[in-house]
N, C-alpha and C. Protein backbone atom coordinates (compact mmCIF):
# COMPACT_ATOMS: atom_id res chain seq x y z
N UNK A 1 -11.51 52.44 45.86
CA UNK A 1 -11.88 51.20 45.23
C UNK A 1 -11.26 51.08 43.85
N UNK A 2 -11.47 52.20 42.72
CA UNK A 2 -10.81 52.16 42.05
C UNK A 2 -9.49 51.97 41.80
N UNK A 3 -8.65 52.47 42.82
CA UNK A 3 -7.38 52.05 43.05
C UNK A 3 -6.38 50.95 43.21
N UNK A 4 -7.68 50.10 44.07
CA UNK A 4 -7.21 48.76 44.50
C UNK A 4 -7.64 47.73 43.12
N UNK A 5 -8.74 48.37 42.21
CA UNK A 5 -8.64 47.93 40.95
C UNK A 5 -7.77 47.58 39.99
N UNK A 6 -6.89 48.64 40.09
CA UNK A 6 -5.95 48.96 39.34
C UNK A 6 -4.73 48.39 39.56
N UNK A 7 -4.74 48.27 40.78
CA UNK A 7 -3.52 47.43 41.35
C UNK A 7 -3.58 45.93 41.25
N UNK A 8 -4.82 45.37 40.97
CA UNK A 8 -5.02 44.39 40.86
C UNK A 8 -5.42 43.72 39.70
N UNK A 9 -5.13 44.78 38.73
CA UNK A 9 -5.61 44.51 36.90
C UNK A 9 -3.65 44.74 36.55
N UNK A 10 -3.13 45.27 37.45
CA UNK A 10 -1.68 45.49 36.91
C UNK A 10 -0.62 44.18 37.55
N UNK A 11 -0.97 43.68 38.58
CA UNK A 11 -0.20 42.66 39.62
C UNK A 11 -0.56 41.13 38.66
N UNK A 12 -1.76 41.33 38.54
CA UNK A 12 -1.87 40.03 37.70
C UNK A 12 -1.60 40.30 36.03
N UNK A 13 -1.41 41.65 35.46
CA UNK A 13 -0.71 41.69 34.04
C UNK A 13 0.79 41.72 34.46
N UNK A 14 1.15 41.68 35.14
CA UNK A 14 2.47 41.47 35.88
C UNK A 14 3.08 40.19 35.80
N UNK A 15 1.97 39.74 36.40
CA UNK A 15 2.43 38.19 36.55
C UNK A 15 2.35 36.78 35.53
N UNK A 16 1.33 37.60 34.30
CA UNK A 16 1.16 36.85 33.68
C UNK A 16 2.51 37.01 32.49
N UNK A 17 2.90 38.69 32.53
CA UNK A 17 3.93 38.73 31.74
C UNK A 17 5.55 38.49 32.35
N UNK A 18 5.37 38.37 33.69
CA UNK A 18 6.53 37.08 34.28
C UNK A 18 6.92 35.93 33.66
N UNK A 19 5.31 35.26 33.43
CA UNK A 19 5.18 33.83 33.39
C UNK A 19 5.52 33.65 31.97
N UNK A 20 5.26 34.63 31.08
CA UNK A 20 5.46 34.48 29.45
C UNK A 20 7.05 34.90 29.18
N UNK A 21 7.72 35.38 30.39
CA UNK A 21 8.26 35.88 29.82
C UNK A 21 9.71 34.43 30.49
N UNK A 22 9.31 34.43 31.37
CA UNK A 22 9.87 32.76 31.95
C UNK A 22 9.98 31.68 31.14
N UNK A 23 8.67 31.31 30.48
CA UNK A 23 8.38 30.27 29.37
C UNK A 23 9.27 30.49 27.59
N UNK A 24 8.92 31.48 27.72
CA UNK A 24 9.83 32.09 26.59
C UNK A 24 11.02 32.35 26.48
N UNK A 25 11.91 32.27 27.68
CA UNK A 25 13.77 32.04 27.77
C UNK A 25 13.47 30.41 28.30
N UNK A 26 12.67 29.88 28.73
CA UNK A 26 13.45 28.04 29.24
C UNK A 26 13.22 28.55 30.86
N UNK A 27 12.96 28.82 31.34
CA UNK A 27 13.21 29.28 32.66
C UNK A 27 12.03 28.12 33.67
N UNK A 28 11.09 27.36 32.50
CA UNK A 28 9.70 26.67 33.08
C UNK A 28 10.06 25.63 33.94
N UNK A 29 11.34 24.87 33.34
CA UNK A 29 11.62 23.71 34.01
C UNK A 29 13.66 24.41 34.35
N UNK A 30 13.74 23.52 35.12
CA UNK A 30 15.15 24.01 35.66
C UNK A 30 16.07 22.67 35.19
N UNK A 31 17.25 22.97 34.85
CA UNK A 31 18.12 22.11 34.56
C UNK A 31 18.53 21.19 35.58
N UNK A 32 18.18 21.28 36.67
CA UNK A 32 18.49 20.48 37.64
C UNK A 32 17.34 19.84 38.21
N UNK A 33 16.53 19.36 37.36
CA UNK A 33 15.02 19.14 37.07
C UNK A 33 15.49 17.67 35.95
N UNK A 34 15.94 18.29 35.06
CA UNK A 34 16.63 16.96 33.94
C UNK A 34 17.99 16.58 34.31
N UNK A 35 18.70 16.89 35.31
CA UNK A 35 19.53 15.97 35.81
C UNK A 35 19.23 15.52 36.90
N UNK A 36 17.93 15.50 37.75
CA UNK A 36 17.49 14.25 37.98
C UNK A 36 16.65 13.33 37.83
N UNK A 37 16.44 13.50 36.53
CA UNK A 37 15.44 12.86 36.82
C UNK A 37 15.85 12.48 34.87
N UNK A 38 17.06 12.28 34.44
CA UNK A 38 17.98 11.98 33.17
C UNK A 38 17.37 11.42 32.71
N UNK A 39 17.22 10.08 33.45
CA UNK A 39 17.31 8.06 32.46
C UNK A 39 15.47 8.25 32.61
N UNK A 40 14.55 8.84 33.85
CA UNK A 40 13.31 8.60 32.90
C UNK A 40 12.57 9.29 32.33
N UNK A 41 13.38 10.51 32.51
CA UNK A 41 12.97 11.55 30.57
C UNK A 41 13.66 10.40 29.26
N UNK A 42 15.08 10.28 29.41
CA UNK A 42 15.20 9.42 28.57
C UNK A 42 14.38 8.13 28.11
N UNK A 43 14.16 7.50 28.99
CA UNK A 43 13.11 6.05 28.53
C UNK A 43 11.96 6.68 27.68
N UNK A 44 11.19 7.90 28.37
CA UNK A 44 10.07 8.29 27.92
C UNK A 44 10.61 8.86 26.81
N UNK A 45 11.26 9.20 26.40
CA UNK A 45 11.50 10.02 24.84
C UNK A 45 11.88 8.85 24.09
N UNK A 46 12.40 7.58 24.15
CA UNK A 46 12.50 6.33 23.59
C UNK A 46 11.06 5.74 23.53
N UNK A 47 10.26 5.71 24.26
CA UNK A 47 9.27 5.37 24.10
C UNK A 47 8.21 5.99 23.02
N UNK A 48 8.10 7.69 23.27
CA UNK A 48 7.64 7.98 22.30
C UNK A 48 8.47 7.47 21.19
N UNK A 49 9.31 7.94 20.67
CA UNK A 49 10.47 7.83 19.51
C UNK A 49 9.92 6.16 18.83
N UNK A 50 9.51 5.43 19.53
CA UNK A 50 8.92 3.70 18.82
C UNK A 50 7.84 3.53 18.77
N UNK A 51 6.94 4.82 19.43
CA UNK A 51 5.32 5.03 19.27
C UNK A 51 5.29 5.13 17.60
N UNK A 52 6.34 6.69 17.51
CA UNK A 52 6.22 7.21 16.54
C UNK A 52 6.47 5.94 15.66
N UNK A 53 7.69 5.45 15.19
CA UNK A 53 7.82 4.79 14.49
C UNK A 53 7.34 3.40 14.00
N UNK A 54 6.54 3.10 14.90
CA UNK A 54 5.49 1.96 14.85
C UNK A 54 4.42 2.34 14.27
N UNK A 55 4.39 3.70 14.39
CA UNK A 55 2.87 3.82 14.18
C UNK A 55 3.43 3.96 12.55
N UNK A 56 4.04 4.62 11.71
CA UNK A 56 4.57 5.24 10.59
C UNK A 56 4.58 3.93 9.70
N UNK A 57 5.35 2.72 10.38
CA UNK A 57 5.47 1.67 9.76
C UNK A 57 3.99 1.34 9.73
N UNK A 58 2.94 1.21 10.40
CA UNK A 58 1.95 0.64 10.27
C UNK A 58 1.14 1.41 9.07
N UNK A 59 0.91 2.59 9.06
CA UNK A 59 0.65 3.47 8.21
C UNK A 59 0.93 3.17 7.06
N UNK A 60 2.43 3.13 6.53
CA UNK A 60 2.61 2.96 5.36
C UNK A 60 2.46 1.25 5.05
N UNK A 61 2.29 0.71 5.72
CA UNK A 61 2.07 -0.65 5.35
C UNK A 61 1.04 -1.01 4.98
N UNK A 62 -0.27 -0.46 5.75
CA UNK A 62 -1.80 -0.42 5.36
C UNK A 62 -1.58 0.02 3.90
N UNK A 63 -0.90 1.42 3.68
CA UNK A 63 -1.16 1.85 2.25
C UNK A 63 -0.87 1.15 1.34
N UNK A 64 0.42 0.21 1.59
CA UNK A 64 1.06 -0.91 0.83
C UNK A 64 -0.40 -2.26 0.21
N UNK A 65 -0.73 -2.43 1.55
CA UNK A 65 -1.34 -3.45 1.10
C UNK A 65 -2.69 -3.12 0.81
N UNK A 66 -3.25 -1.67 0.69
CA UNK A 66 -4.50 -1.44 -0.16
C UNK A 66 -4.29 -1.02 -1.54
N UNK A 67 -3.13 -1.15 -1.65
CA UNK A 67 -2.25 -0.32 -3.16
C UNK A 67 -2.48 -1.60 -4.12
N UNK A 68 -1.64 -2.59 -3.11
CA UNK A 68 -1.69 -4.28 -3.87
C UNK A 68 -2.77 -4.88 -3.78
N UNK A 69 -4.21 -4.90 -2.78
CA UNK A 69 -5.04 -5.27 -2.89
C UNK A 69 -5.96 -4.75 -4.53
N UNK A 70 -5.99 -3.49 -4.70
CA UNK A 70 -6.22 -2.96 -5.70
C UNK A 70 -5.84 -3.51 -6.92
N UNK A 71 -4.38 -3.81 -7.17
CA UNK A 71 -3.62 -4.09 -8.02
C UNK A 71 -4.27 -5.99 -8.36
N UNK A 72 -3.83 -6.18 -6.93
CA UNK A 72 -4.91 -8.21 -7.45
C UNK A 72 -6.63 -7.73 -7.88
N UNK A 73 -7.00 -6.92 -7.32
CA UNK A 73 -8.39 -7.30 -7.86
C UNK A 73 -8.15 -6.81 -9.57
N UNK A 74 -7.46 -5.92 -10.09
CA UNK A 74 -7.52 -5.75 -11.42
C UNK A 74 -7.03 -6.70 -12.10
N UNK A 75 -5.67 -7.52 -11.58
CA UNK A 75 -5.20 -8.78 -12.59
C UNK A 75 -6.06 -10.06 -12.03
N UNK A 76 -6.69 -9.96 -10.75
CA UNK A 76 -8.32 -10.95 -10.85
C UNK A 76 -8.89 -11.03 -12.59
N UNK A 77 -9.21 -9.61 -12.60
CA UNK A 77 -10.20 -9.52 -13.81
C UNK A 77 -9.62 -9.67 -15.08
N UNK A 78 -8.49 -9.60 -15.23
CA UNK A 78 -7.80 -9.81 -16.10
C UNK A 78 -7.52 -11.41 -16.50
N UNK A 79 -7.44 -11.70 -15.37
CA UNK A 79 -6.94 -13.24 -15.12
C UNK A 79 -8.17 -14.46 -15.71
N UNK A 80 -9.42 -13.07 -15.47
CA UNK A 80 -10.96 -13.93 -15.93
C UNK A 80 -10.56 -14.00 -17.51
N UNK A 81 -10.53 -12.80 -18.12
CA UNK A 81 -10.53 -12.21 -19.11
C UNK A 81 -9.96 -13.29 -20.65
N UNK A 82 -8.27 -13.76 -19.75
CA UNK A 82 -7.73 -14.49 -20.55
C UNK A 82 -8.11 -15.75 -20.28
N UNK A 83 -8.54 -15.97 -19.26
CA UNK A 83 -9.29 -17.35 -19.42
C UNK A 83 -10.18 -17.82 -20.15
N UNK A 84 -11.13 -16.87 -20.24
CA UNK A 84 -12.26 -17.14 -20.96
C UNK A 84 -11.49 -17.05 -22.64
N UNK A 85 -11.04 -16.37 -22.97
CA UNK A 85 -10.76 -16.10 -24.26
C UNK A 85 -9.72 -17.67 -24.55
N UNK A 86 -9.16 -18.02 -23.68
CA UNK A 86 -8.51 -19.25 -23.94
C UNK A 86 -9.43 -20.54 -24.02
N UNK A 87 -10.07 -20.44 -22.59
CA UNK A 87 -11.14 -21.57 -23.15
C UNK A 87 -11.91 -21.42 -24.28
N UNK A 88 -12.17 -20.19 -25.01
CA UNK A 88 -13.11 -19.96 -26.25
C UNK A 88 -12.04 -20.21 -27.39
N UNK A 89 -10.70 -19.75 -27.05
CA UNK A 89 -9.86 -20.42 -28.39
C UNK A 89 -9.96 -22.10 -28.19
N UNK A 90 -9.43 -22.82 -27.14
CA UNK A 90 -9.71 -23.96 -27.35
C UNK A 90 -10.46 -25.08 -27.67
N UNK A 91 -12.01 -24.60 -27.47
CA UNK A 91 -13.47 -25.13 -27.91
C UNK A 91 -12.90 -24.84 -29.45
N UNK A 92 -12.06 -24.13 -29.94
CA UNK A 92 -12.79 -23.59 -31.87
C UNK A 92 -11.90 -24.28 -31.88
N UNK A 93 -10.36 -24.43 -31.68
CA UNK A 93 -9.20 -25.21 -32.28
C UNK A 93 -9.51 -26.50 -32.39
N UNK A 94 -10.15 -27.53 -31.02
CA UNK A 94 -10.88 -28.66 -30.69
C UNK A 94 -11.52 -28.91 -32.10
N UNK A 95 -12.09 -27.86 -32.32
CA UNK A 95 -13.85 -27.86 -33.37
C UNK A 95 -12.77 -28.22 -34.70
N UNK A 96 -12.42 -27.07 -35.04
CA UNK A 96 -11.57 -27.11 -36.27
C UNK A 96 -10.81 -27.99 -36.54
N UNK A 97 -10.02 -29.17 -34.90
CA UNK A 97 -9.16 -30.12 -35.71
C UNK A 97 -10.07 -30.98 -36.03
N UNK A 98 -11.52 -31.40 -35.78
CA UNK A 98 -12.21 -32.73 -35.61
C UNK A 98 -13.26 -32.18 -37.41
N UNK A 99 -13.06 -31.22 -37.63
CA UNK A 99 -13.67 -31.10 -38.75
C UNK A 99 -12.57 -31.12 -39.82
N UNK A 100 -11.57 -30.67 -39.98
CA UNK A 100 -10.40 -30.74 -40.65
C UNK A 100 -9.97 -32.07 -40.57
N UNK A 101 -10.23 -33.20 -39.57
CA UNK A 101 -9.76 -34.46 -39.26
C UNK A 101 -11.25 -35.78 -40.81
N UNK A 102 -12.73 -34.24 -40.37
CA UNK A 102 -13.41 -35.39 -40.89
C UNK A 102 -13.21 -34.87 -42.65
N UNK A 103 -12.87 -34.22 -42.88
CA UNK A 103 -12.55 -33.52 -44.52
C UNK A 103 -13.78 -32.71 -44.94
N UNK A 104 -14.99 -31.91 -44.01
CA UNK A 104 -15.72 -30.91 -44.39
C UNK A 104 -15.63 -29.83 -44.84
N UNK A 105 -14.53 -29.24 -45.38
CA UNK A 105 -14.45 -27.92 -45.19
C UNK A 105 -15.13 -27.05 -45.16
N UNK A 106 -15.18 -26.98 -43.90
CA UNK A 106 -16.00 -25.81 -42.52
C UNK A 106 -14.76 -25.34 -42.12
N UNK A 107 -14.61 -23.63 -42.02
CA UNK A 107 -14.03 -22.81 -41.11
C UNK A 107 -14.58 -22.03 -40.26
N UNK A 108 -14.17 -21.48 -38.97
CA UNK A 108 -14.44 -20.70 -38.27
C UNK A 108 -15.09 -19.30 -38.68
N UNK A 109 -15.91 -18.69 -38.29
CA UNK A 109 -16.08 -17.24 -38.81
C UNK A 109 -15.38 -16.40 -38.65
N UNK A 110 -15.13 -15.38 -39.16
CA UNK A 110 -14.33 -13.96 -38.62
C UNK A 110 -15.55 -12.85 -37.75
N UNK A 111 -16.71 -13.27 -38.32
CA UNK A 111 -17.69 -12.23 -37.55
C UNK A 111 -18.73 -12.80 -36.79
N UNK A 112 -18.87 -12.15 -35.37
CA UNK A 112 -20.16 -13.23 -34.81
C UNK A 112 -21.36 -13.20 -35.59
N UNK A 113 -22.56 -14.02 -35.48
CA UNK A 113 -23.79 -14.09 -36.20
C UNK A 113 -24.58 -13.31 -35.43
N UNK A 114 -25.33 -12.92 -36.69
CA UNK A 114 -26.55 -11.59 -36.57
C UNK A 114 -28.00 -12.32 -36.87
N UNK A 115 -28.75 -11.22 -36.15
CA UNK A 115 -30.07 -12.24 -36.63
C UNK A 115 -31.03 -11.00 -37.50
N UNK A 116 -31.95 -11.20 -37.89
CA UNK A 116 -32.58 -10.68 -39.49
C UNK A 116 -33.65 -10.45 -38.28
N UNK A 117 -34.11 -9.70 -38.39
CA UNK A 117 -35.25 -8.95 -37.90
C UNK A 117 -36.15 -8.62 -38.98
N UNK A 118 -37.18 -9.43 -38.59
CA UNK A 118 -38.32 -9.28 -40.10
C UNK A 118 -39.50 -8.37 -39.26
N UNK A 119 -40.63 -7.85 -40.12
CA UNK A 119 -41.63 -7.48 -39.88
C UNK A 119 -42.55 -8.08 -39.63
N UNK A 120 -43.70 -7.95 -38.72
CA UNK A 120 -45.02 -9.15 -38.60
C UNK A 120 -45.93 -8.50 -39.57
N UNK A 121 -45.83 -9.63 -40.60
CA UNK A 121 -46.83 -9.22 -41.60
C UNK A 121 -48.23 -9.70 -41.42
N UNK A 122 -48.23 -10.11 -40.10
CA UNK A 122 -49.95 -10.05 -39.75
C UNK A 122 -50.93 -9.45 -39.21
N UNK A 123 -50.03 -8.38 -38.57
CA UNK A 123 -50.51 -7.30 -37.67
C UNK A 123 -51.73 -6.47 -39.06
């Protein structure tokens, strides 16, 4: 029994180091395997080959346009930014020609207004 063990732990390490050893020179597929069967290995390796490259283009294109999405939402805020500061120059310039027009001399401040915080002297 043991014997036929042995013969049968060695026939199949045999065969498995056939098979590795087949795979490992090219021996898996036969050259006369890809000459017939040429044009639809070829199609299929074209096919992958525009998988690939479809997919690559799509890839970097997503990145493109989350790069620039990024980029508009910051000159969004920017875009608020100078607006507001323009409409706030134009309200004072407005102000300043119609007071300069009536001869008050009133100017603009340089500092916003503060308020005085008193104590409750009733407590």
């Amino acid at each position: 029994m043991k014997l036929f063990t042995k013969l049968k732990k060695s026939s199949a390490t045999q065969h498995l180091s056939d098979a590795a050893s087949s795979v490992a020179h090219g021996r898996v597929v036969s050259s006369l395997f890809f000459k017939k069967y040429f044009v639809q290995i070829t199609f299929i390796v074209c096919l992958v080959m525009v998988y690939i490259s479809n997919r690559y283009d799509c890839v970097t294109g997503m990145e493109t346009i989350t790069a620039l999405e990024s980029e508009l939402a910051i000159i969004k805020t920017e875009l608020q930014s100078q607006r507001s500061h323009y409409m706030s120059s134009t309200r004072e310039s407005s102000m300043q020609a119609l007071v300069d027009t009536l001869h008050l001399d009133l100017g603009i401040q340089g500092r916003p207004p503060y308020q005085i915080k008193y104590a409750d002297e009733r407590k």
